[in-house]
C-alpha atoms as a PDB file:
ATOM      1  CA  UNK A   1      25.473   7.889   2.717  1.00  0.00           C
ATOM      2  CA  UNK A   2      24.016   4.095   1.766  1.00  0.00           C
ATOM      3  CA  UNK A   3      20.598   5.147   1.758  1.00  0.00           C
ATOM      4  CA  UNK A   4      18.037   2.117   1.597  1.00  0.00           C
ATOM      5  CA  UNK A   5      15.692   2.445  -1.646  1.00  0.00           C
ATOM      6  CA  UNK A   6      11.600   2.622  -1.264  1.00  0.00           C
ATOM      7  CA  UNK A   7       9.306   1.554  -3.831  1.00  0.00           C
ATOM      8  CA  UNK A   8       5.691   2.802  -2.926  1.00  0.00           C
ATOM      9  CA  UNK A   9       2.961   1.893  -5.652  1.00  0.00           C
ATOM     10  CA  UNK A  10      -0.129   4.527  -5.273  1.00  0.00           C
ATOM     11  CA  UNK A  11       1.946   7.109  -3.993  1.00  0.00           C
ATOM     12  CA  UNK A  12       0.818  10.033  -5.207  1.00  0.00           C
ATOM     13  CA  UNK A  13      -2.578  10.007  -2.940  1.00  0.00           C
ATOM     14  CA  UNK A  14      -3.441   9.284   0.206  1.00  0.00           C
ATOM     15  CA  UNK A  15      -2.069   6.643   2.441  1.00  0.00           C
ATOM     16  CA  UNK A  16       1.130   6.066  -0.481  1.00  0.00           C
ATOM     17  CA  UNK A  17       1.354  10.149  -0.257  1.00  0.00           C
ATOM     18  CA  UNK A  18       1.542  10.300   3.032  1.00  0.00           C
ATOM     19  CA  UNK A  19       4.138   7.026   3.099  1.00  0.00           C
ATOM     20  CA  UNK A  20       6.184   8.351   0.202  1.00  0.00           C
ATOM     21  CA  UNK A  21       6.896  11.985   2.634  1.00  0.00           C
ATOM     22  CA  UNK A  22       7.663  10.243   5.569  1.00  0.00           C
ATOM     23  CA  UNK A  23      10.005   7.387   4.051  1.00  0.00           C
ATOM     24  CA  UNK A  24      12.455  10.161   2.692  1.00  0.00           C
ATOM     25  CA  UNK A  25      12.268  12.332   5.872  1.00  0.00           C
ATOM     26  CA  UNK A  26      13.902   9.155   7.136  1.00  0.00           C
ATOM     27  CA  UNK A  27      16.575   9.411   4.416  1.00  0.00           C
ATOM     28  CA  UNK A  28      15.366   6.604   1.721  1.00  0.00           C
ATOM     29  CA  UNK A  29      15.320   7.152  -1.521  1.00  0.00           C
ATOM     30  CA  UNK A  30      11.754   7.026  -3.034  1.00  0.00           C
ATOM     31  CA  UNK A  31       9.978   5.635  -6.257  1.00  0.00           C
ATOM     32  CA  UNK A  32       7.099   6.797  -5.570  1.00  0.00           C
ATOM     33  CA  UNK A  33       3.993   5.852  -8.854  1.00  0.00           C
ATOM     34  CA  UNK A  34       0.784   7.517 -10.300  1.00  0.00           C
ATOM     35  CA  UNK A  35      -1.480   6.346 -12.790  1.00  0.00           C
ATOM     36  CA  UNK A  36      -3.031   9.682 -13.533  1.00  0.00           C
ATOM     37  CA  UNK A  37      -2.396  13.474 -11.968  1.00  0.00           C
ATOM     38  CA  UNK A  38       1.042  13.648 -13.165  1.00  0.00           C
ATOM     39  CA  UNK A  39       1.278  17.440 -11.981  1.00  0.00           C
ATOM     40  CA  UNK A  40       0.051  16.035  -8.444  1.00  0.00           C
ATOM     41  CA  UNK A  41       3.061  13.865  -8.178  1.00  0.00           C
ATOM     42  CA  UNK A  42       5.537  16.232  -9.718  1.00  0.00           C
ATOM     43  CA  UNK A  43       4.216  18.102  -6.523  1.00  0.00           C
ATOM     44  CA  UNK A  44       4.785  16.059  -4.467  1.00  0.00           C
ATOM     45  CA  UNK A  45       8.366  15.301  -5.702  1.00  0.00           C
ATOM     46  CA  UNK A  46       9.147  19.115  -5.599  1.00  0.00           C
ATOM     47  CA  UNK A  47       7.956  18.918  -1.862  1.00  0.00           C
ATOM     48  CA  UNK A  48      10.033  16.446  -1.074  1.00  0.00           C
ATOM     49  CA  UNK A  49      13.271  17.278  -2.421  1.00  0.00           C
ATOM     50  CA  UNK A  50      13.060  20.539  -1.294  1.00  0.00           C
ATOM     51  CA  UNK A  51      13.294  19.356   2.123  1.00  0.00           C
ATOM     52  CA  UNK A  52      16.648  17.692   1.017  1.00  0.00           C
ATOM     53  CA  UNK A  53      14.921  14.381   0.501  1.00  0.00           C
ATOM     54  CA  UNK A  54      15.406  12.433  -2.680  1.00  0.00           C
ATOM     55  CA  UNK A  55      12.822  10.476  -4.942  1.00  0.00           C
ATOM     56  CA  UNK A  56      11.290   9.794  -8.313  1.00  0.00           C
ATOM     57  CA  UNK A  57       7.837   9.148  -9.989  1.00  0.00           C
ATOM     58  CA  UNK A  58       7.013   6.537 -11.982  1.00  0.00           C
ATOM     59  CA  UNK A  59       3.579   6.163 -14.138  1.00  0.00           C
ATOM     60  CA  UNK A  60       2.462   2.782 -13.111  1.00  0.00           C
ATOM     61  CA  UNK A  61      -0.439   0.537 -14.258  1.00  0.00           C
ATOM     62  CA  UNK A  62      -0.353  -1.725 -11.569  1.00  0.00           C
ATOM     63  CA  UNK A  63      -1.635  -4.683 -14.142  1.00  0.00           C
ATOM     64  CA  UNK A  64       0.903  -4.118 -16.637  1.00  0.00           C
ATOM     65  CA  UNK A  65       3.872  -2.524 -15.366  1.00  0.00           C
ATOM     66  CA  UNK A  66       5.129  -4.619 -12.819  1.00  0.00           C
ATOM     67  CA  UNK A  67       8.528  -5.487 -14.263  1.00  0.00           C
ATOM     68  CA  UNK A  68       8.900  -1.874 -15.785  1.00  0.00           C
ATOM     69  CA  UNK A  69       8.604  -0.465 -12.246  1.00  0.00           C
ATOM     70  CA  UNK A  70      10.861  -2.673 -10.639  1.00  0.00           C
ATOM     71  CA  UNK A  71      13.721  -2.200 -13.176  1.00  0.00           C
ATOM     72  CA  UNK A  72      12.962   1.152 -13.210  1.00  0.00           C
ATOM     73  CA  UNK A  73      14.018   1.431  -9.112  1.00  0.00           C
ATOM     74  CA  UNK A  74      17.096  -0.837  -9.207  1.00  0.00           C
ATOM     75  CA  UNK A  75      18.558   1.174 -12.087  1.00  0.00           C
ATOM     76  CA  UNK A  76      17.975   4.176 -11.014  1.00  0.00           C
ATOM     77  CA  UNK A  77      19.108   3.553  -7.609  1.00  0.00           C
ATOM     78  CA  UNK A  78      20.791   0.040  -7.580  1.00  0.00           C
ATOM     79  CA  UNK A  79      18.197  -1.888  -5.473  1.00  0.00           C
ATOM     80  CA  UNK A  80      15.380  -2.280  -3.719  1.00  0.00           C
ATOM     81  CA  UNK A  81      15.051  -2.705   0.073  1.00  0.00           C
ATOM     82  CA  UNK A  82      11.270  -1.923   0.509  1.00  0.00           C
ATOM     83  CA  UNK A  83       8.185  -2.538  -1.491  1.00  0.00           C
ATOM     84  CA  UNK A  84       5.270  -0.926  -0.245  1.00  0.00           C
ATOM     85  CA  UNK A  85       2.449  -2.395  -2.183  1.00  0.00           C
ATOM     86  CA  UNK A  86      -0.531   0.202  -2.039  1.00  0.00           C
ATOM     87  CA  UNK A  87      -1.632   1.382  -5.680  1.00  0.00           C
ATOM     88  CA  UNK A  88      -5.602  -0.584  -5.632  1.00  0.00           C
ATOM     89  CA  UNK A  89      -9.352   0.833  -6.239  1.00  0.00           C
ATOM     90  CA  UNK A  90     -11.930   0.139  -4.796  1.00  0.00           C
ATOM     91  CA  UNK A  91     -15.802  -0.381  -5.531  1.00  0.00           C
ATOM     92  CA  UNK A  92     -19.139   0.091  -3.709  1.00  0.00           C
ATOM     93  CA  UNK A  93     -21.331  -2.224  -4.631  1.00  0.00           C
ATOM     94  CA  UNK A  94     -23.593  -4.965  -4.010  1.00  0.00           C
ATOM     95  CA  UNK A  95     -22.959  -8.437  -4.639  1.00  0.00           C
ATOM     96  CA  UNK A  96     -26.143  -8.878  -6.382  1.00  0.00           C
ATOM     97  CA  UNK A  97     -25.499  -5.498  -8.296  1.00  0.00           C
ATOM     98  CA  UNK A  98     -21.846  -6.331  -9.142  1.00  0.00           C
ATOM     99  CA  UNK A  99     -21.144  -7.689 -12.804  1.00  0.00           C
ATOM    100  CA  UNK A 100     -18.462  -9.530 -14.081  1.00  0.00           C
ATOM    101  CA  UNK A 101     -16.389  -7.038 -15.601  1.00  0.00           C
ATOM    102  CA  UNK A 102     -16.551  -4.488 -12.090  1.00  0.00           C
ATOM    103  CA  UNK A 103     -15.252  -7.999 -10.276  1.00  0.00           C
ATOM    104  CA  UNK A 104     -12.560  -8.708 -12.322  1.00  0.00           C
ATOM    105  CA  UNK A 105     -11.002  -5.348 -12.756  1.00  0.00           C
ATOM    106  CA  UNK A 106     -11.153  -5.377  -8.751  1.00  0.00           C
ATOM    107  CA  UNK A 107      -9.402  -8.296  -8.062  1.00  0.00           C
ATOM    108  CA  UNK A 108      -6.936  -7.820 -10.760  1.00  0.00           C
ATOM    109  CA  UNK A 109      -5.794  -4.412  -9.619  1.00  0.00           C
ATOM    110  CA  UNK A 110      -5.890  -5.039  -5.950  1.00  0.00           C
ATOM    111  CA  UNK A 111      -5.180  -8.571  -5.754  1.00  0.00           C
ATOM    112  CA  UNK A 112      -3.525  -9.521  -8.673  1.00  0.00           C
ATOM    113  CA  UNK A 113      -1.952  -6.314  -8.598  1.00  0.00           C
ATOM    114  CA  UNK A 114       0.175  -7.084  -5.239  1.00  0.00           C
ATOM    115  CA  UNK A 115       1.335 -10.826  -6.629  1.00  0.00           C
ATOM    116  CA  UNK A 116       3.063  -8.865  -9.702  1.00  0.00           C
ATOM    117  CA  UNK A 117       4.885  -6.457  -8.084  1.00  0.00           C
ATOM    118  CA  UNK A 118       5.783  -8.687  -5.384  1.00  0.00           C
ATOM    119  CA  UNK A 119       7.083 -10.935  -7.776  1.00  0.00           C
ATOM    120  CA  UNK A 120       9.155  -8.151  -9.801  1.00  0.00           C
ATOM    121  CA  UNK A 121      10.742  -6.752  -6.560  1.00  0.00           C
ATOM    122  CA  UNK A 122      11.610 -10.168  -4.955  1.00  0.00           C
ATOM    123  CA  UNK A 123      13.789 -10.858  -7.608  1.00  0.00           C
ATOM    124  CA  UNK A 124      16.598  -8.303  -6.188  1.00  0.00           C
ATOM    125  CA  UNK A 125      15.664  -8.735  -2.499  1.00  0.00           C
ATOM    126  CA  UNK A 126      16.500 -12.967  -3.110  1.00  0.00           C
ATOM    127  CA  UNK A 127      19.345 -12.224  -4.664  1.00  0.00           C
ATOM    128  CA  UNK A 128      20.453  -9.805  -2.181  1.00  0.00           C
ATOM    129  CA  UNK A 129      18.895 -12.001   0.248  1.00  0.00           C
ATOM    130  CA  UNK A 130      17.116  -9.077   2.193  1.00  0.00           C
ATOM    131  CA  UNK A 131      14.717  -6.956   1.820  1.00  0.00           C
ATOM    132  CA  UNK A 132      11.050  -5.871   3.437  1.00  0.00           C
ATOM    133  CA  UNK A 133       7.365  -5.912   1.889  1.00  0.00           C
ATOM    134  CA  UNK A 134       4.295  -4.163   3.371  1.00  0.00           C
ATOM    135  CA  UNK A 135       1.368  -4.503   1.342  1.00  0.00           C
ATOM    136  CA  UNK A 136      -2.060  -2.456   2.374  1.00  0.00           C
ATOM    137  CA  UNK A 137      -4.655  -4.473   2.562  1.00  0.00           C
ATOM    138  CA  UNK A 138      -7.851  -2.849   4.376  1.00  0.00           C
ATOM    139  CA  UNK A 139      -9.849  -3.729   7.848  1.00  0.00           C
ATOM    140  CA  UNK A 140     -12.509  -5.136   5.106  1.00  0.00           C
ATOM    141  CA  UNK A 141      -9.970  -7.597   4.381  1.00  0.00           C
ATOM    142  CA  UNK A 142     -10.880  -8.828   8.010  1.00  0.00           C
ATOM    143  CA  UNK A 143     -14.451  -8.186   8.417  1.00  0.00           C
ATOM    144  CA  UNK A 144     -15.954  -7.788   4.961  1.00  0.00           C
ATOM    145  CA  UNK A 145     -17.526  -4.785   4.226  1.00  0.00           C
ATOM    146  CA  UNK A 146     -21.238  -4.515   3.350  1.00  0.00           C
ATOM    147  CA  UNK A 147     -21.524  -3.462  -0.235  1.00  0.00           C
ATOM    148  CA  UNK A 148     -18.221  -3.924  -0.877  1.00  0.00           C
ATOM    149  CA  UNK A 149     -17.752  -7.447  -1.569  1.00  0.00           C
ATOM    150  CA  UNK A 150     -15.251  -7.299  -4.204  1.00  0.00           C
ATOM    151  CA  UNK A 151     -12.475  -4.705  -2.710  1.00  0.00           C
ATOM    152  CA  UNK A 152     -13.137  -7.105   0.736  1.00  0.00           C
ATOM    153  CA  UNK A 153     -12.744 -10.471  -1.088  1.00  0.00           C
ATOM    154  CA  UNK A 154      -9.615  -8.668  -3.145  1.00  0.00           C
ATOM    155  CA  UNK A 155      -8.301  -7.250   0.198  1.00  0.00           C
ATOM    156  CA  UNK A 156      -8.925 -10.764   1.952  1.00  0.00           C
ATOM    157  CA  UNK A 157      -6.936 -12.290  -0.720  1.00  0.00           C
ATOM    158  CA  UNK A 158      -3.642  -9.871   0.353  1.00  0.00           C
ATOM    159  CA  UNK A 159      -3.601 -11.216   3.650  1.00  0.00           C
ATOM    160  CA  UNK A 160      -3.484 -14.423   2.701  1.00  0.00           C
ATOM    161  CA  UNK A 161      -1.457 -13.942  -0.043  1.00  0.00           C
ATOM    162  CA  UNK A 162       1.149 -11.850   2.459  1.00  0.00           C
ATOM    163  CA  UNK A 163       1.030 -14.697   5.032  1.00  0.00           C
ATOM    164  CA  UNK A 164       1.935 -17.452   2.452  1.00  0.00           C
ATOM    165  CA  UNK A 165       4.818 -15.527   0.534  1.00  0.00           C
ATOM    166  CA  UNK A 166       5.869 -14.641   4.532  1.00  0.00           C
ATOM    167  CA  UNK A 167       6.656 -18.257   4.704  1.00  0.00           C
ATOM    168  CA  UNK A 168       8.434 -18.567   1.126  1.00  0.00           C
ATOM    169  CA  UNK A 169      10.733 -15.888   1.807  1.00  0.00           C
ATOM    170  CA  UNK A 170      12.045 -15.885   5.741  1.00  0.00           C
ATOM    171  CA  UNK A 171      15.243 -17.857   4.313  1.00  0.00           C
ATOM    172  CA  UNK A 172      15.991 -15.331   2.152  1.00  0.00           C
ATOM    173  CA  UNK A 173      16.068 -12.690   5.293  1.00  0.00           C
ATOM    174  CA  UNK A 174      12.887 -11.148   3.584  1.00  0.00           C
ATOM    175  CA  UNK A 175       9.963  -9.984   5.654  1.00  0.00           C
ATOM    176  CA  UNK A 176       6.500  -9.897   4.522  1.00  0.00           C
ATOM    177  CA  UNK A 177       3.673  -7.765   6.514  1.00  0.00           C
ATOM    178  CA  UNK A 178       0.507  -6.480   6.016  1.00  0.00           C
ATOM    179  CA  UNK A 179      -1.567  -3.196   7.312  1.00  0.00           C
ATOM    180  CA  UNK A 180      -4.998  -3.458   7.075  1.00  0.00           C
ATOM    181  CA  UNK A 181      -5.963   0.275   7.727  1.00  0.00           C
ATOM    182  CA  UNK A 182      -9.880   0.941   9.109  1.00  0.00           C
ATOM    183  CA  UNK A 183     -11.622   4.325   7.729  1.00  0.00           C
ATOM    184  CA  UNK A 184      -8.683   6.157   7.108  1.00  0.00           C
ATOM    185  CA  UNK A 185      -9.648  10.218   6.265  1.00  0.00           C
ATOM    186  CA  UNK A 186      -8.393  10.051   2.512  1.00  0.00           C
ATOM    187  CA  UNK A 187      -9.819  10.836  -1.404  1.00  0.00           C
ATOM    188  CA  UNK A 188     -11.161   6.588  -1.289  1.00  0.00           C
ATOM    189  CA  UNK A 189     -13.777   8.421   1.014  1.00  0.00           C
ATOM    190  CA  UNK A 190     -14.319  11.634  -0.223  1.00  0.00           C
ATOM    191  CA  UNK A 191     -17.513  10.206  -1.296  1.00  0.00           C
ATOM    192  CA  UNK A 192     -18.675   9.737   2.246  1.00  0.00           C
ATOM    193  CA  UNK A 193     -21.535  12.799   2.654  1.00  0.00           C
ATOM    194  CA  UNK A 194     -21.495  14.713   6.296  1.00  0.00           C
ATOM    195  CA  UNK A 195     -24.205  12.410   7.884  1.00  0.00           C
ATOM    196  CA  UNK A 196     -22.148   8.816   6.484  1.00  0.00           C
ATOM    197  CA  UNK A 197     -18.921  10.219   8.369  1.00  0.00           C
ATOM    198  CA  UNK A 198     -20.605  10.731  11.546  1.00  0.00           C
ATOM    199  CA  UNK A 199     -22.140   7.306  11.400  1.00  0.00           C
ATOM    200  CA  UNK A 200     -19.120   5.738  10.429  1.00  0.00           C
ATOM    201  CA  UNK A 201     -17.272   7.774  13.256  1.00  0.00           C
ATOM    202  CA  UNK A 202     -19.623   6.696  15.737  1.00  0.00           C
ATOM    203  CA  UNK A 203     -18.941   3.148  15.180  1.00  0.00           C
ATOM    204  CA  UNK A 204     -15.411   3.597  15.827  1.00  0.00           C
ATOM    205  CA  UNK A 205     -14.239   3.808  19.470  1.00  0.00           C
ATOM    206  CA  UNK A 206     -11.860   6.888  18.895  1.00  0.00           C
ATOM    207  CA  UNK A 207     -15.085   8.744  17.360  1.00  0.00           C
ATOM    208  CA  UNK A 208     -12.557  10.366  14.225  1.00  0.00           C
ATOM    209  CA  UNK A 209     -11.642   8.549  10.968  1.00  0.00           C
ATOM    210  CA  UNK A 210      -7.382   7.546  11.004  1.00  0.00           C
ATOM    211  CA  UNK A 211      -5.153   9.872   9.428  1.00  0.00           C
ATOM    212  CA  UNK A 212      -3.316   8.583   6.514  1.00  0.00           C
ATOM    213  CA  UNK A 213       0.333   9.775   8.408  1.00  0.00           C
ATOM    214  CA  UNK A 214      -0.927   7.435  11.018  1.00  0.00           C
ATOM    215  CA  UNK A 215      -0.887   4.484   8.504  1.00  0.00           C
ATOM    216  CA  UNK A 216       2.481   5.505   7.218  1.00  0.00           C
ATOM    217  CA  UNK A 217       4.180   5.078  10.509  1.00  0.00           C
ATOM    218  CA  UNK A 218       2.760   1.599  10.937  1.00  0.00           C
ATOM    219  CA  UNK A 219       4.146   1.064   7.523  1.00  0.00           C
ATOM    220  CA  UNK A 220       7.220   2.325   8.738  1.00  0.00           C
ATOM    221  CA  UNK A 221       7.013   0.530  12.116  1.00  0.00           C
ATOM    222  CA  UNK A 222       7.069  -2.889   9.930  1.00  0.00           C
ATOM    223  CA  UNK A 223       9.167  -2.260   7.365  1.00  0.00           C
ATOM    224  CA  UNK A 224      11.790  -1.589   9.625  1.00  0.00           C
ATOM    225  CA  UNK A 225      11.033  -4.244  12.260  1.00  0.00           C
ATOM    226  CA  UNK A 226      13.367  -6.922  12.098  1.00  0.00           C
ATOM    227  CA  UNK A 227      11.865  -9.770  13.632  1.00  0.00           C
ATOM    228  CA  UNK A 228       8.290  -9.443  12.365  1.00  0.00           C
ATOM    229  CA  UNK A 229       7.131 -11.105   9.708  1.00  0.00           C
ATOM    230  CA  UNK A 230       3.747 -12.904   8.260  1.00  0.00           C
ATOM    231  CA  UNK A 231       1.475 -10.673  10.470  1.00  0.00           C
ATOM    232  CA  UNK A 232      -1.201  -7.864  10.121  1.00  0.00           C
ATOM    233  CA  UNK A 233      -1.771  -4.917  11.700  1.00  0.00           C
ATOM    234  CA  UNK A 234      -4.806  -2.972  11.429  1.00  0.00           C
ATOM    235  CA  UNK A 235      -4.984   0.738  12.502  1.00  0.00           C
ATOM    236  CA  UNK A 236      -8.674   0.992  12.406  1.00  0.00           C
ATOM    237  CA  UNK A 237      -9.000   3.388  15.871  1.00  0.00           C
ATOM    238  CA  UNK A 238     -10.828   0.307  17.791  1.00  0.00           C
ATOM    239  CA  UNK A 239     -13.194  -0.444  15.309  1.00  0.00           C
ATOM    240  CA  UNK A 240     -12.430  -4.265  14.912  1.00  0.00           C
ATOM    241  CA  UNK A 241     -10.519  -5.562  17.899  1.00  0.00           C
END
């Protein structure tokens, strides 16, 4: 079977877990990345080819190892057909209260981040001329967030980013999308105490954070879309619209 490859950056957690499971239940093979819990990913690996699926982890600094991860894919499996950008961090914190060094490692990683490995994976999907990008970008990419001006400027910056490389790339029959997922029930808010999560919930007109599956088939939904390209969609249960 000609399976179509995956590449999911931050796939060991979260919305990239939950992205990672469904994209080989769907029969694509997976390179799936960590930077840290190695025994979480080996996991999740197990999990997945025991369902018959078929994948492999790669430890990924998403600064530094752009290249490495993207040669990593196309010779283990011969090329790329999907990038799912989604390995970031984020960072509550006023602008006021926010120095320097907490800026730049935010935009690096989850700005930055998503140029490099764009770049690295492009370089088979132009030369195969095809291929499909979703990066995760978040509904504070839209909105701004209070108190998180950093991950919302660095998030911002992926839209735009997405929408301009949409435009590079149609003639190479390569589509670039975004999701831009709301409060999504995952580790990023773990944080979140009881009373936070039932304000949050209440400002969202579903009254329940997403589920990170429910990201994953929007992911899906795009990467697989053949006519859609440039755009953003943003499962955040109503709470932009």
């Amino acid at each position: 079977m000609n399976r179509k490859t995956a590449v999911v950056t931050g796939g060991s957690r979260g919305i990239g877990k939950a992205t990672a499971e469904l994209l080989a239940t769907k029969g694509y093979n997976v390179v799936f990345t960590y930077l840290s819990g190695e025994e979480r990913a080996k996991d999740i690996l197990k999990k997945i080819t025991d369902k018959g699926g078929e994948a492999s982890i790669f430890r990924y600094d998403a600064v530094k190892d752009a290249d490495s991860l993207a040669e990593f894919a196309v010779k283990r499996y011969g090329k790329i057909d999907l990038l799912v950008a989604n390995a970031g961090i984020s960072l509550q914190k006023i602008a006021t209260e926010t120095t320097d060094e907490e800026w730049n490692r935010v935009i690096e990683c989850d700005l930055s981040g998503v140029f490099y490995i764009n770049r690295s994976v492009l370089k088979n999907m132009i030369e195969r001329k095809s291929g499909s990008i979703v990066n995760v970008s978040s509904v504070y990419g839209i909105s701004g967030g209070s108190a998180e001006t950093a991950y919302s400027a660095a998030k911002a910056g992926v839209i735009g980013f997405t929408k301009a490389l949409a435009k590079e790339v149609a003639c190479s029959g390569i589509s670039v999308n975004c999701v831009a997922p709301g409060a999504i029930d995952t580790e990023m808010n773990k944080n979140l105490n009881r009373e936070e999560i039932e304000n949050l919930c209440s400002e969202i007109p579903f009254g329940r954070l997403g589920k990170a599956e429910e990201v994953a088939e929007t992911i899906l939904f795009l990467a697989e879309s053949s006519y859609i390209t440039g755009q953003v969609i943003s499962p955040n249960g109503g709470l932009i619209i």
